[in-house]
PDB file of N, CA and C in Angstrom:
ATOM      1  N   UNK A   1      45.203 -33.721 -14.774  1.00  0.00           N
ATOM      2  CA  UNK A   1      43.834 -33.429 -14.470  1.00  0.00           C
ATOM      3  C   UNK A   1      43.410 -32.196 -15.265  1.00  0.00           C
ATOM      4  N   UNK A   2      42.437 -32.300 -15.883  1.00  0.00           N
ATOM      5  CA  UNK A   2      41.991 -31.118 -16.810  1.00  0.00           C
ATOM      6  C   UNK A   2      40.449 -30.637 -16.105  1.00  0.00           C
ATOM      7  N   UNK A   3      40.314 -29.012 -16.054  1.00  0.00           N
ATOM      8  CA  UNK A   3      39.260 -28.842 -15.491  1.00  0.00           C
ATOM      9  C   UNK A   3      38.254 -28.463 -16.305  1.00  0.00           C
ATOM     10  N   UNK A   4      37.042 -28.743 -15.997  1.00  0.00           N
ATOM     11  CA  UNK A   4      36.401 -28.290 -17.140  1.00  0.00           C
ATOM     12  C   UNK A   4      35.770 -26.636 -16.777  1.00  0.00           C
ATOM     13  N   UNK A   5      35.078 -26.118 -17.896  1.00  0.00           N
ATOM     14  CA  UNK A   5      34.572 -25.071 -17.572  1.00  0.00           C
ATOM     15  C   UNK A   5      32.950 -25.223 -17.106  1.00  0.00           C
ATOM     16  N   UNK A   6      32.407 -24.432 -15.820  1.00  0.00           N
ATOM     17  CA  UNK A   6      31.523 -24.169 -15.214  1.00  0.00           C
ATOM     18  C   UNK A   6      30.206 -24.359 -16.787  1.00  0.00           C
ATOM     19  N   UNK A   7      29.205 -24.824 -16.234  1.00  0.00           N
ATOM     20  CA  UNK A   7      28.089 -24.697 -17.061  1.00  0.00           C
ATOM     21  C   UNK A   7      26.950 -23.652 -16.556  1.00  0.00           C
ATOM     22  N   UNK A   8      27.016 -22.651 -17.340  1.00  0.00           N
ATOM     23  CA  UNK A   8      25.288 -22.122 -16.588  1.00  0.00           C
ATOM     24  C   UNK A   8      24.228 -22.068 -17.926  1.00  0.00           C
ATOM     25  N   UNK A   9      23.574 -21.484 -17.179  1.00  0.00           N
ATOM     26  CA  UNK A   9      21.881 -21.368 -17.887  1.00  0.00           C
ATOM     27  C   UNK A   9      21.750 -19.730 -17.844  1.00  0.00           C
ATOM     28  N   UNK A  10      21.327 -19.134 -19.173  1.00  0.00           N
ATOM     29  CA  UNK A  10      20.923 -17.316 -19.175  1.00  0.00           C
ATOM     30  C   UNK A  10      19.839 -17.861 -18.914  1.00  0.00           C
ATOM     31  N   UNK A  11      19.314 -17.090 -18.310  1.00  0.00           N
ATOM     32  CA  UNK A  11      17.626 -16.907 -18.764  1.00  0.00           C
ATOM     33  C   UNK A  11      17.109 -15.431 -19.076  1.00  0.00           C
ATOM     34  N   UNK A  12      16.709 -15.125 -20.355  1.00  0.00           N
ATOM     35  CA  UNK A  12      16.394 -13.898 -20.577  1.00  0.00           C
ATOM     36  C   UNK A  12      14.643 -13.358 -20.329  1.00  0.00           C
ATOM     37  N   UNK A  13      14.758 -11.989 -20.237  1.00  0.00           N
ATOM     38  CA  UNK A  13      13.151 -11.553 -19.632  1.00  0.00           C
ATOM     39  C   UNK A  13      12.798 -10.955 -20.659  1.00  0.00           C
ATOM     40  N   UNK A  14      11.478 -10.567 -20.780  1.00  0.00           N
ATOM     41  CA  UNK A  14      10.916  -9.740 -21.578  1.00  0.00           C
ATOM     42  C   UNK A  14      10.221  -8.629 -20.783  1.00  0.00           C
ATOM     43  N   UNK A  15      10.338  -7.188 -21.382  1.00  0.00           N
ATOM     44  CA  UNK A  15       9.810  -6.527 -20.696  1.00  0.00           C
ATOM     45  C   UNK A  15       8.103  -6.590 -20.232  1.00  0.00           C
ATOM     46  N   UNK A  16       7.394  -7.512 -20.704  1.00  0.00           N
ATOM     47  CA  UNK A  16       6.801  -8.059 -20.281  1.00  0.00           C
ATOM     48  C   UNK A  16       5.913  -9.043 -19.057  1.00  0.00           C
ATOM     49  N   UNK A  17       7.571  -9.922 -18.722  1.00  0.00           N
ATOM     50  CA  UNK A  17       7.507 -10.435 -18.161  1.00  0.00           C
ATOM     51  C   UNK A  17       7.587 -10.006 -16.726  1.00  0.00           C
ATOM     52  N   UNK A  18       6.615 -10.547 -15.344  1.00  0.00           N
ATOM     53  CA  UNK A  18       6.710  -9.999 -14.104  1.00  0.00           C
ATOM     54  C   UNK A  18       7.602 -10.864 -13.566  1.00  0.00           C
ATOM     55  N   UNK A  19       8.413 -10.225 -12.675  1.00  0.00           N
ATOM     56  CA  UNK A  19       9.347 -10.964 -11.297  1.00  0.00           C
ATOM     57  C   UNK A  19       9.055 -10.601 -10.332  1.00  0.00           C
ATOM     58  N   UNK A  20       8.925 -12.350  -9.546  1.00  0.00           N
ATOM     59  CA  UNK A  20       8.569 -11.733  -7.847  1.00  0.00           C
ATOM     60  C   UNK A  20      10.097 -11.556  -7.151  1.00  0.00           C
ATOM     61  N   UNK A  21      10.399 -10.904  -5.964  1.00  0.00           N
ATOM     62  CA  UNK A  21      11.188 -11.603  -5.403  1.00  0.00           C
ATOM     63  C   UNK A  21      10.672 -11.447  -4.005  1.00  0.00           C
ATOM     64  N   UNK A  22      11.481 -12.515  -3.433  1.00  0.00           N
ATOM     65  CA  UNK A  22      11.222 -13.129  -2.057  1.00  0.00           C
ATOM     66  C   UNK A  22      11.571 -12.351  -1.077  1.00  0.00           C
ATOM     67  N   UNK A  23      10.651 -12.357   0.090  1.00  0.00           N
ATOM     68  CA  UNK A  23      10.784 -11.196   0.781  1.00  0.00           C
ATOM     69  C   UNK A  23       9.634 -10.670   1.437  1.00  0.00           C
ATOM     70  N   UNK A  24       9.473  -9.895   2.779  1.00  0.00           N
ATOM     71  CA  UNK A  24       8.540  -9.602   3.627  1.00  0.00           C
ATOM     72  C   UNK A  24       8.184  -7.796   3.233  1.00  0.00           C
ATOM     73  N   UNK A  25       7.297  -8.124   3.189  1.00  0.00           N
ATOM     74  CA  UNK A  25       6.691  -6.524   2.798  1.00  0.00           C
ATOM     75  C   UNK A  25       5.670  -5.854   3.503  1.00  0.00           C
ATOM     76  N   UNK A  26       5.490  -4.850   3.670  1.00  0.00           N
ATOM     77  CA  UNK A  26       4.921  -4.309   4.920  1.00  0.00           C
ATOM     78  C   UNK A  26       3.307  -4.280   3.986  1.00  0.00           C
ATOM     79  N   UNK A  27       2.171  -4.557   4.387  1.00  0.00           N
ATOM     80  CA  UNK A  27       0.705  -4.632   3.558  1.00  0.00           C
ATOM     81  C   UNK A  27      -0.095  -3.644   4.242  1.00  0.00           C
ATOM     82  N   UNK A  28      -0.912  -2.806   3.740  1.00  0.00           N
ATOM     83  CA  UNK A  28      -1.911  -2.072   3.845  1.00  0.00           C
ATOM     84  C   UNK A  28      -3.419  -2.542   3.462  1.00  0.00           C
ATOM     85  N   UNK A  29      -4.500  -2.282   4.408  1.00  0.00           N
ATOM     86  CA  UNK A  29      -5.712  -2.573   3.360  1.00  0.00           C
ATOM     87  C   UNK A  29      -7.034  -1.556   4.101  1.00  0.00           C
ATOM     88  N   UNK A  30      -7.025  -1.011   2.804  1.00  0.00           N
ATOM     89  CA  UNK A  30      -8.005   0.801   3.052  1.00  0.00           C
ATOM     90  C   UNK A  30      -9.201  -0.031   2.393  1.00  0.00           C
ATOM     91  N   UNK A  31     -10.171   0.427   3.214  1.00  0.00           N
ATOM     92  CA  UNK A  31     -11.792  -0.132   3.472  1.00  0.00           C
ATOM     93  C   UNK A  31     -12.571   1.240   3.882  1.00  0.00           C
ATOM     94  N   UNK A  32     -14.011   1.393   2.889  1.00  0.00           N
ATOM     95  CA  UNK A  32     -14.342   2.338   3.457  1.00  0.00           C
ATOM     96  C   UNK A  32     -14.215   3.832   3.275  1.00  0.00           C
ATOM     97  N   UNK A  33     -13.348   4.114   1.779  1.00  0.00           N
ATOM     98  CA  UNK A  33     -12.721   5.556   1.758  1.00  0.00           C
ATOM     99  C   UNK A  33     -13.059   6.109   0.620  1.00  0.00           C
ATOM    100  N   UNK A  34     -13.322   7.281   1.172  1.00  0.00           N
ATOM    101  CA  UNK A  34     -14.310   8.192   0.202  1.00  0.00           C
ATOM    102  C   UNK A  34     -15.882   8.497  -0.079  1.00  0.00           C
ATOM    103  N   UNK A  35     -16.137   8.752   0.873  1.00  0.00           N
ATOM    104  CA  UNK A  35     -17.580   9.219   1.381  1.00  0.00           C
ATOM    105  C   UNK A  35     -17.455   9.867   2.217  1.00  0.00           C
ATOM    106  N   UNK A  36     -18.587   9.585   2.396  1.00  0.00           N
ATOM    107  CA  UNK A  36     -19.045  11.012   4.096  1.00  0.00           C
ATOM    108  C   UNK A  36     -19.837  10.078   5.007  1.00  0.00           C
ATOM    109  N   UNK A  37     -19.298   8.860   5.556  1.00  0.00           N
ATOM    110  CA  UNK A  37     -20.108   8.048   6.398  1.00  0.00           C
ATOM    111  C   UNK A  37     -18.860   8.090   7.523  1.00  0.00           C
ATOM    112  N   UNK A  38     -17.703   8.738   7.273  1.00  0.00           N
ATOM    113  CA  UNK A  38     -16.917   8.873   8.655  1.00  0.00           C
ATOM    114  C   UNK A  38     -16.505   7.159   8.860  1.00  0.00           C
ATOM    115  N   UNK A  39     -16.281   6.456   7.922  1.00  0.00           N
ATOM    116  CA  UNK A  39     -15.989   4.939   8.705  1.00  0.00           C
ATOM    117  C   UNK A  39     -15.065   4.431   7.620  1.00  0.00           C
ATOM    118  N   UNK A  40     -13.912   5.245   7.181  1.00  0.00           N
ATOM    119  CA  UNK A  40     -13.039   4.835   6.909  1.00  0.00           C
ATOM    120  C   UNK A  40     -11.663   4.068   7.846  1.00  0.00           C
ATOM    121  N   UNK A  41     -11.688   2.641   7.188  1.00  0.00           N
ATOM    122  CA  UNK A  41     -10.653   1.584   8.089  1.00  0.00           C
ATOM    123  C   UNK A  41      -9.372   1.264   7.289  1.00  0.00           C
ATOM    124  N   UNK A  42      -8.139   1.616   7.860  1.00  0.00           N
ATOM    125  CA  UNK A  42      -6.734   1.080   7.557  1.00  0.00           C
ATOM    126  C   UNK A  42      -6.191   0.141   8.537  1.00  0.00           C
ATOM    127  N   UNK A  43      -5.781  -0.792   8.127  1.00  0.00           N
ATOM    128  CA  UNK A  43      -5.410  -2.256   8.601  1.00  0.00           C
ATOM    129  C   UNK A  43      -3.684  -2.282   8.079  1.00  0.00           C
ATOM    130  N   UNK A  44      -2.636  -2.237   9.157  1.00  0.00           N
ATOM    131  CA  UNK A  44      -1.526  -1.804   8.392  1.00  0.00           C
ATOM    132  C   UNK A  44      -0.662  -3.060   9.318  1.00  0.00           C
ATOM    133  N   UNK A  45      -0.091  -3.098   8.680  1.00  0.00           N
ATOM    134  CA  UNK A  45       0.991  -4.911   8.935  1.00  0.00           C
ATOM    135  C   UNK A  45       2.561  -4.493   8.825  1.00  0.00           C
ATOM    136  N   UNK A  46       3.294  -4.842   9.728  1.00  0.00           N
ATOM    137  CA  UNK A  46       4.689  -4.705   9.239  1.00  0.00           C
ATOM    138  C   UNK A  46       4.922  -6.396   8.614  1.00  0.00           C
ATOM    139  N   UNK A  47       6.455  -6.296   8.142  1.00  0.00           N
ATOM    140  CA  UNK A  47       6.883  -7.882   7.747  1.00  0.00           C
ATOM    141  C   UNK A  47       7.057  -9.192   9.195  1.00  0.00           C
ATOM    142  N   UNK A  48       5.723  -9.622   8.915  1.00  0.00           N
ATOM    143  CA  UNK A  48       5.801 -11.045   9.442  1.00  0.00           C
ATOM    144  C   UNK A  48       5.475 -10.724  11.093  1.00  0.00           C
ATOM    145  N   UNK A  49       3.909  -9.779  11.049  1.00  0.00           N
ATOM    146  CA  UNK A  49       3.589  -9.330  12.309  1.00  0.00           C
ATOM    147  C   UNK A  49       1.689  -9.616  11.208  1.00  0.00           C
ATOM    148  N   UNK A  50       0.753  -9.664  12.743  1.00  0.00           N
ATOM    149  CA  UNK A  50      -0.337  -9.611  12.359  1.00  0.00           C
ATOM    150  C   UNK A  50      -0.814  -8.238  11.911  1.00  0.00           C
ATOM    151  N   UNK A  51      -1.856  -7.758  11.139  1.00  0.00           N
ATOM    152  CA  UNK A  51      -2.450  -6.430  10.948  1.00  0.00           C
ATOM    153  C   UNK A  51      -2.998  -6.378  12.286  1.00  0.00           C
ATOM    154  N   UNK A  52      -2.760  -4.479  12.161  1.00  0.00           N
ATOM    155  CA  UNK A  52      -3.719  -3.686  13.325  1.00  0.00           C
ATOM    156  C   UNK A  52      -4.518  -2.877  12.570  1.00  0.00           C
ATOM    157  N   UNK A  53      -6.050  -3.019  13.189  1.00  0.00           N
ATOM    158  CA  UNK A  53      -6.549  -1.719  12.515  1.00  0.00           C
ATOM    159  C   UNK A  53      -6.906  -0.858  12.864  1.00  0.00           C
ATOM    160  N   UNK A  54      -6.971  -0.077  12.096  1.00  0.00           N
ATOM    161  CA  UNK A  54      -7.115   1.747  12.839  1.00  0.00           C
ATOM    162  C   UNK A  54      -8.755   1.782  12.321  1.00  0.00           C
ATOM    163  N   UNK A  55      -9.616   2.520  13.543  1.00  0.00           N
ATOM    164  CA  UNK A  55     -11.014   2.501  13.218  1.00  0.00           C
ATOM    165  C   UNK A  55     -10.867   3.928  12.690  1.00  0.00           C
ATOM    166  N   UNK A  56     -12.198   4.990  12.342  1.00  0.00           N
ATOM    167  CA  UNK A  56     -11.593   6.031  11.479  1.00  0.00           C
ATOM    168  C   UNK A  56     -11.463   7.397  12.938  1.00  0.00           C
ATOM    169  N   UNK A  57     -12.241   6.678  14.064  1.00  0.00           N
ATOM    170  CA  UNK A  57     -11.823   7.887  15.058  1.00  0.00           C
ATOM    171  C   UNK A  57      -9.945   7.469  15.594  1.00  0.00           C
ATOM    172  N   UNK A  58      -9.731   6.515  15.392  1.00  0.00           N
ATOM    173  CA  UNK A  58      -7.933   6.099  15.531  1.00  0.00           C
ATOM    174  C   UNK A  58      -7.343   7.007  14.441  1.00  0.00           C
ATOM    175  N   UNK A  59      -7.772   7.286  13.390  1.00  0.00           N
ATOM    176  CA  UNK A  59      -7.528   7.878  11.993  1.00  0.00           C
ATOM    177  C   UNK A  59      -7.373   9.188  11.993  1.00  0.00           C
ATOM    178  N   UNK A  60      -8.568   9.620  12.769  1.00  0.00           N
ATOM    179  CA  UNK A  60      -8.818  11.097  12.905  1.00  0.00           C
ATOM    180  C   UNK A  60      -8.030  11.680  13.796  1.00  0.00           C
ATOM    181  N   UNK A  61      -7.743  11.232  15.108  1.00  0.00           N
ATOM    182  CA  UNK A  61      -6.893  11.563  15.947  1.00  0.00           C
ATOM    183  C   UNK A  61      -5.278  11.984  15.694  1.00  0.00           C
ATOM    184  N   UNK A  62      -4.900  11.106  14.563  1.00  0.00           N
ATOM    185  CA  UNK A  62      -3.691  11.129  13.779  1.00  0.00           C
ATOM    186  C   UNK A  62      -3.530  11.915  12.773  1.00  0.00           C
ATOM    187  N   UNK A  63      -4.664  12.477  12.398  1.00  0.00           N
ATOM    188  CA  UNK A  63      -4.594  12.886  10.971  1.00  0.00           C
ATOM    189  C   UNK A  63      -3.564  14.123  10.307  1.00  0.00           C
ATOM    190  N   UNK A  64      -2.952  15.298  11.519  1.00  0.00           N
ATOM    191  CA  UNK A  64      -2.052  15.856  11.177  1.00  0.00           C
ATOM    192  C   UNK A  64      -0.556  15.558  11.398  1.00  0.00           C
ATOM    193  N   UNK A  65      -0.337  14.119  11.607  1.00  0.00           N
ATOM    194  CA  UNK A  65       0.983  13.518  11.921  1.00  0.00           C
ATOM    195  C   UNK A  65       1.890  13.460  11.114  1.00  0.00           C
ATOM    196  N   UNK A  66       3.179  13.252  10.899  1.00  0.00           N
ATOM    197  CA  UNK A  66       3.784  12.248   9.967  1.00  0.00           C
ATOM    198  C   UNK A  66       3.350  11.150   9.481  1.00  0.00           C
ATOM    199  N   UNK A  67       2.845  10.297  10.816  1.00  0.00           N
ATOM    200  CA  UNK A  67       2.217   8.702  10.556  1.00  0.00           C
ATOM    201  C   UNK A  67       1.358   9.098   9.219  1.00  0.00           C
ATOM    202  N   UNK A  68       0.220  10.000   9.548  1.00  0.00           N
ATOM    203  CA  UNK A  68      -0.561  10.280   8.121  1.00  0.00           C
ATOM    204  C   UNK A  68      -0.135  11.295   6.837  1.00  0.00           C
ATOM    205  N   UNK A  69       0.874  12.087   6.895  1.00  0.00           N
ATOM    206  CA  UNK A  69       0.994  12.405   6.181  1.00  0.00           C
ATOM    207  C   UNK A  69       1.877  11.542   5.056  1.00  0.00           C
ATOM    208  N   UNK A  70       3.211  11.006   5.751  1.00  0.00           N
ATOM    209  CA  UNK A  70       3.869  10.606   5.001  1.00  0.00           C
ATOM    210  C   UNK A  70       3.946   9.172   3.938  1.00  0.00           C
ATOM    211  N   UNK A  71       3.033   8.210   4.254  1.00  0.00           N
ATOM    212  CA  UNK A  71       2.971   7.125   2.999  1.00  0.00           C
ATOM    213  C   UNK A  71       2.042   7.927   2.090  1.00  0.00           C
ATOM    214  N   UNK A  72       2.953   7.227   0.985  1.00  0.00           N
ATOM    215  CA  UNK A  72       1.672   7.551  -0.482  1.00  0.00           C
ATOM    216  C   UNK A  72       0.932   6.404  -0.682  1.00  0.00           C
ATOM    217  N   UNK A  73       0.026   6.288  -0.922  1.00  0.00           N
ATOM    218  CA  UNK A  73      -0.732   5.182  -1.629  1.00  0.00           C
ATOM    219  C   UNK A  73      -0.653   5.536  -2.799  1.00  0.00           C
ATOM    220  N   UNK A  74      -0.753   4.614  -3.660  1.00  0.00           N
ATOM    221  CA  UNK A  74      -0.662   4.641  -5.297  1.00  0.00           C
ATOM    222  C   UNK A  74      -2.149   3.362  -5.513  1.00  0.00           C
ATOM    223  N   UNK A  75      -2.776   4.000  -6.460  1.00  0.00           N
ATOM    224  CA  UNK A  75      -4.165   3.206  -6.791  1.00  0.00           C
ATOM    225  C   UNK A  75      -3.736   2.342  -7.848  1.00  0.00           C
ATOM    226  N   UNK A  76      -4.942   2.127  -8.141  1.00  0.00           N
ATOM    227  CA  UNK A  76      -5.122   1.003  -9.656  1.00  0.00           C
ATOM    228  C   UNK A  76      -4.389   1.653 -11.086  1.00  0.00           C
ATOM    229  N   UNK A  77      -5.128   3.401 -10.854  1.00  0.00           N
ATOM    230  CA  UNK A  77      -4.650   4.014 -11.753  1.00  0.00           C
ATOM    231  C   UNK A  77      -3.352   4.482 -11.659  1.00  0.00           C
ATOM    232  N   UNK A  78      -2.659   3.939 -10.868  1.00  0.00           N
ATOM    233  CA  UNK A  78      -1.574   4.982 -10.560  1.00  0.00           C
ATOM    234  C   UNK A  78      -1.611   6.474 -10.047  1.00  0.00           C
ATOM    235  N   UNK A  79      -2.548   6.582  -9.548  1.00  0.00           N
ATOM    236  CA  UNK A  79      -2.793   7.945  -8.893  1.00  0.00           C
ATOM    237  C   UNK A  79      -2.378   8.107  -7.591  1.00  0.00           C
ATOM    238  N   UNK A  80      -2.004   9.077  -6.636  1.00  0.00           N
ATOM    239  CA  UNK A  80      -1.247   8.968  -5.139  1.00  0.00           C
ATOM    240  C   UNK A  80      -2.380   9.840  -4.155  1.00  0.00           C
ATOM    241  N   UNK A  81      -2.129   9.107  -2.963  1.00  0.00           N
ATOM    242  CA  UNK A  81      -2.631  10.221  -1.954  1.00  0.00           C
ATOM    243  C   UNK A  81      -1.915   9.631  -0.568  1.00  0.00           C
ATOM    244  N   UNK A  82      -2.066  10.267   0.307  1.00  0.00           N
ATOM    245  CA  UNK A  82      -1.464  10.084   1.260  1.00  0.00           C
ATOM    246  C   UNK A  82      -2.580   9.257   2.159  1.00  0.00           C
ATOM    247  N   UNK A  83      -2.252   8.870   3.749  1.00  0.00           N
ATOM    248  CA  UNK A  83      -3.291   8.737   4.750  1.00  0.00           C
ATOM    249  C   UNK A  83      -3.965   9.802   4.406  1.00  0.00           C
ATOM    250  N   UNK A  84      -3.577  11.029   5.326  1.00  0.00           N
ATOM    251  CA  UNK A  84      -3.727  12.291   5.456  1.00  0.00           C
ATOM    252  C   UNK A  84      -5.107  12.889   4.246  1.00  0.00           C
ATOM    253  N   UNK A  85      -4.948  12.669   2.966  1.00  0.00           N
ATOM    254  CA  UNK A  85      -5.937  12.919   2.075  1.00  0.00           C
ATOM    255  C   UNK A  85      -7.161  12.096   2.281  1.00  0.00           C
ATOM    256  N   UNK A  86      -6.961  11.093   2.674  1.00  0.00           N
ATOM    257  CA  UNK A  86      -7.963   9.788   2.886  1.00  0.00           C
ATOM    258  C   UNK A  86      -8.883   9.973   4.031  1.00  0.00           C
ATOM    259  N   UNK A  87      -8.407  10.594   5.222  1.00  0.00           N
ATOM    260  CA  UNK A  87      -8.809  10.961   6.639  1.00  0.00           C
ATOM    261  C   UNK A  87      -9.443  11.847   6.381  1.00  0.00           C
ATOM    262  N   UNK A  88      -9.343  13.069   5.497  1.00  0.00           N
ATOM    263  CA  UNK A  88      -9.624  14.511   5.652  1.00  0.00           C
ATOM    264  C   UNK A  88     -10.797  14.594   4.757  1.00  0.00           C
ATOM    265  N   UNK A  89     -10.893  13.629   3.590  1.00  0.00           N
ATOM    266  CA  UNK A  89     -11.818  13.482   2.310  1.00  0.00           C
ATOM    267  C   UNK A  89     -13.406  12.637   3.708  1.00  0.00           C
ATOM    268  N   UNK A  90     -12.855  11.842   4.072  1.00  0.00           N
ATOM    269  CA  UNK A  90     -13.764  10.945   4.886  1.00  0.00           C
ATOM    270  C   UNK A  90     -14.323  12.338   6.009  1.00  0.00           C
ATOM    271  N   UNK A  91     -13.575  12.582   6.948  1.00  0.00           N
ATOM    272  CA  UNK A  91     -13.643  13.524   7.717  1.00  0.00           C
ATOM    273  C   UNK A  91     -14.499  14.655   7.422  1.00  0.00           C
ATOM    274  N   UNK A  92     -14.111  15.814   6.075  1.00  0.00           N
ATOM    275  CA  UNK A  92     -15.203  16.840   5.568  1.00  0.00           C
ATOM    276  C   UNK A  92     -16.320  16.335   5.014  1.00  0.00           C
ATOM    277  N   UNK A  93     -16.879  15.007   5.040  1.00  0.00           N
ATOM    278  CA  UNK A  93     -17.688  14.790   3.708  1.00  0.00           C
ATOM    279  C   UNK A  93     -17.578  15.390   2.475  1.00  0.00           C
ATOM    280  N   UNK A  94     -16.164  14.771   2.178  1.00  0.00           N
ATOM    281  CA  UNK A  94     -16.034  14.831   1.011  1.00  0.00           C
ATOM    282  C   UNK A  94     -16.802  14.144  -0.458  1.00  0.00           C
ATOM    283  N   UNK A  95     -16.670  14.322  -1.417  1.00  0.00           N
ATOM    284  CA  UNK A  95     -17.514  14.061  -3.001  1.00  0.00           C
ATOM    285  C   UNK A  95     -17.204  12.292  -2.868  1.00  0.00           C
ATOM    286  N   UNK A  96     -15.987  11.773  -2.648  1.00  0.00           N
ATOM    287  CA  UNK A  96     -16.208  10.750  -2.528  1.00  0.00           C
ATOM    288  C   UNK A  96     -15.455  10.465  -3.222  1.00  0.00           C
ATOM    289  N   UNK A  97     -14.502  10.985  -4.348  1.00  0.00           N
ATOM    290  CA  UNK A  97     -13.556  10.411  -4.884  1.00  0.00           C
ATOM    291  C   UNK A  97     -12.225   9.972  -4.812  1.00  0.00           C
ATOM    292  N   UNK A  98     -11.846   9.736  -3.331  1.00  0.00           N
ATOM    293  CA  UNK A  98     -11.187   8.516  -2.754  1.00  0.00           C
ATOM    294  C   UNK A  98     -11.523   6.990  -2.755  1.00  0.00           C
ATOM    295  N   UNK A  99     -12.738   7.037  -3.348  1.00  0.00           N
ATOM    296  CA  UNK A  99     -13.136   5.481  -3.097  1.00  0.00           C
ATOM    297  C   UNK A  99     -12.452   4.522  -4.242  1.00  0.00           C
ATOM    298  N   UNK A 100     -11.440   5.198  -5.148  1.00  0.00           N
ATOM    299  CA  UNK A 100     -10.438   4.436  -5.719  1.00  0.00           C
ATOM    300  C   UNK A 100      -9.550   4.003  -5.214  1.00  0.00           C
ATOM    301  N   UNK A 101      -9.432   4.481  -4.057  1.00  0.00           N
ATOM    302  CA  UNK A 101      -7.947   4.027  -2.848  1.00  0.00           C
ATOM    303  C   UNK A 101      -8.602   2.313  -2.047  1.00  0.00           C
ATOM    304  N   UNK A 102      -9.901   2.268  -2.330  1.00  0.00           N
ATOM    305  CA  UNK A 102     -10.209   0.580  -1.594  1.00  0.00           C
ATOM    306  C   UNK A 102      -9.345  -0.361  -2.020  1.00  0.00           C
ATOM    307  N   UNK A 103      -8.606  -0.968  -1.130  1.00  0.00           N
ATOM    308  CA  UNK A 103      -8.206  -2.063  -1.981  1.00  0.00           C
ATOM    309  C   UNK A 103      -6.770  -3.165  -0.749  1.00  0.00           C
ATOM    310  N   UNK A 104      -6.233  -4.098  -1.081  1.00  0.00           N
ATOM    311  CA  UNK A 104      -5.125  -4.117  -0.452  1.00  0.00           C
ATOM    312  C   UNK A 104      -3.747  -3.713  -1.325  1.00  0.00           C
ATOM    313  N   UNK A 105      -2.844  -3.110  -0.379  1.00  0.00           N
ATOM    314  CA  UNK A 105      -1.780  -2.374  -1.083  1.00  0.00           C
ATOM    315  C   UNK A 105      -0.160  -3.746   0.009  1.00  0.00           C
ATOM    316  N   UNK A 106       0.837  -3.192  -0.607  1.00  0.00           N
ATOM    317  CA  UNK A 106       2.112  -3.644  -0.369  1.00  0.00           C
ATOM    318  C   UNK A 106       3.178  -2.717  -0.567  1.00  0.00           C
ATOM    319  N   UNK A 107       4.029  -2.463   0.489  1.00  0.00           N
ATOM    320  CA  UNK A 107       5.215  -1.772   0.441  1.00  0.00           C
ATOM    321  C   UNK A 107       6.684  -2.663   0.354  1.00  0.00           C
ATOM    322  N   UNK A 108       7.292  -1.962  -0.472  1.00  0.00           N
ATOM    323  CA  UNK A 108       8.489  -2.470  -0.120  1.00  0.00           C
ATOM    324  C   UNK A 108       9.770  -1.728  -0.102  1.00  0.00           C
ATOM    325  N   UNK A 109       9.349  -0.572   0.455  1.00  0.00           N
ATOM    326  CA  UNK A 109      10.276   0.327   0.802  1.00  0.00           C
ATOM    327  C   UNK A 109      10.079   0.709   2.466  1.00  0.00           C
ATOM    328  N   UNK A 110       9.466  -0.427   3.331  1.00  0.00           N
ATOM    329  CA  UNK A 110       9.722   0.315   4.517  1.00  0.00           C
ATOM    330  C   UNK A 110       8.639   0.472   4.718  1.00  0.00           C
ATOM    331  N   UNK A 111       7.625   0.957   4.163  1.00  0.00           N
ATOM    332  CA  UNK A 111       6.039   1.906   4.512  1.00  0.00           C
ATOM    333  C   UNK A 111       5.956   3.183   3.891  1.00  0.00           C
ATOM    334  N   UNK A 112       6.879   3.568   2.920  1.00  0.00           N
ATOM    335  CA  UNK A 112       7.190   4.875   2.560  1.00  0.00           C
ATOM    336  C   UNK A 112       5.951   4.782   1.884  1.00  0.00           C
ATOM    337  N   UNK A 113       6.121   4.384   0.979  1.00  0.00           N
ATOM    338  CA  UNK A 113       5.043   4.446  -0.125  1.00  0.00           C
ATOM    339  C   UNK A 113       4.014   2.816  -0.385  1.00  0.00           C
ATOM    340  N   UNK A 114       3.231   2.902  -0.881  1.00  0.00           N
ATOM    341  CA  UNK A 114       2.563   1.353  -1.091  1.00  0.00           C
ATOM    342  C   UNK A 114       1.889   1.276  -2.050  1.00  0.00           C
ATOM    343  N   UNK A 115       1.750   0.134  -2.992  1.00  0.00           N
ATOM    344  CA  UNK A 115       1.627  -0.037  -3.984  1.00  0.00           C
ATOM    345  C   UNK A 115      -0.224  -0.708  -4.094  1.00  0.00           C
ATOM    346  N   UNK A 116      -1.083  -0.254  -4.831  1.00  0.00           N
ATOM    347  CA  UNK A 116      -2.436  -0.967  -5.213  1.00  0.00           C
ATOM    348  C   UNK A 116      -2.124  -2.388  -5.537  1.00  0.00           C
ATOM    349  N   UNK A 117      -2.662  -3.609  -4.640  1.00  0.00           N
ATOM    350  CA  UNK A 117      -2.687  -5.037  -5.214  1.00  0.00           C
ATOM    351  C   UNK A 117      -3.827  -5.836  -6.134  1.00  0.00           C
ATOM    352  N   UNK A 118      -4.712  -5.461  -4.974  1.00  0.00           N
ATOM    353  CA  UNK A 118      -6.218  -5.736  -5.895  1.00  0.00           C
ATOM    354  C   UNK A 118      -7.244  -5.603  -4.779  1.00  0.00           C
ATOM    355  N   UNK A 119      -8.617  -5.392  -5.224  1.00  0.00           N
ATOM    356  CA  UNK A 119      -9.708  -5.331  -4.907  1.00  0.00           C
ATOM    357  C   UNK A 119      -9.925  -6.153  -3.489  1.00  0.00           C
TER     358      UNK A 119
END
């Protein structure tokens, strides 16, 4: 009996090329941020649970926590801010230049940090 040798397939990437992989990721989606109308909304999901959302007096109440300090959001541009910046910009009537943070985001570290998906 002679065995033969295993057959596979490479498949090579280009740095180019995107990979998903499979898997539950915790989603964010910031509505509302960066103005001075006080009605900034975060809608935050763990893996394979419905979203809850936080209205911006749920927001405000939290705003010197861990809960808000510690995720980063990362935008379109790659730029970061925390809850915490998002609450406090809404909160002082701020200039308004949080309103790059709108968008839905995805974590996949837990909630540490979350990534800009799209509009």
């Amino acid at each position: 009996m002679t065995m033969k040798t295993p057959e596979m397939e490479v498949v090579r990437f280009n740095e180019s090329d995107v990979i998903v992989a499979s898997g539950k990721l915790n989603t964010a989606i910031i509505a509302e941020a960066g103005g001075t109308k006080k009605n900034l909304k975060v809608t935050l999901a763990a893996p394979g649970t419905a979203g809850v959302p936080h209205s911006f007096e749920d927001l405000l109440a939290d705003e010197n926590t861990a809960y808000a300090a510690n995720p980063i959001f990362f935008n379109a541009n790659n730029e970061s801010a925390t809850l915490h910046n998002l609450i406090d910009d809404d909160n002082d009537g701020g200039a308004g230049k949080y309103g790059a943070w709108n968008g839905y985001y995805e974590s996949s570290n837990g909630g540490a940090s979350y990534q800009w998906i799209r509009q």
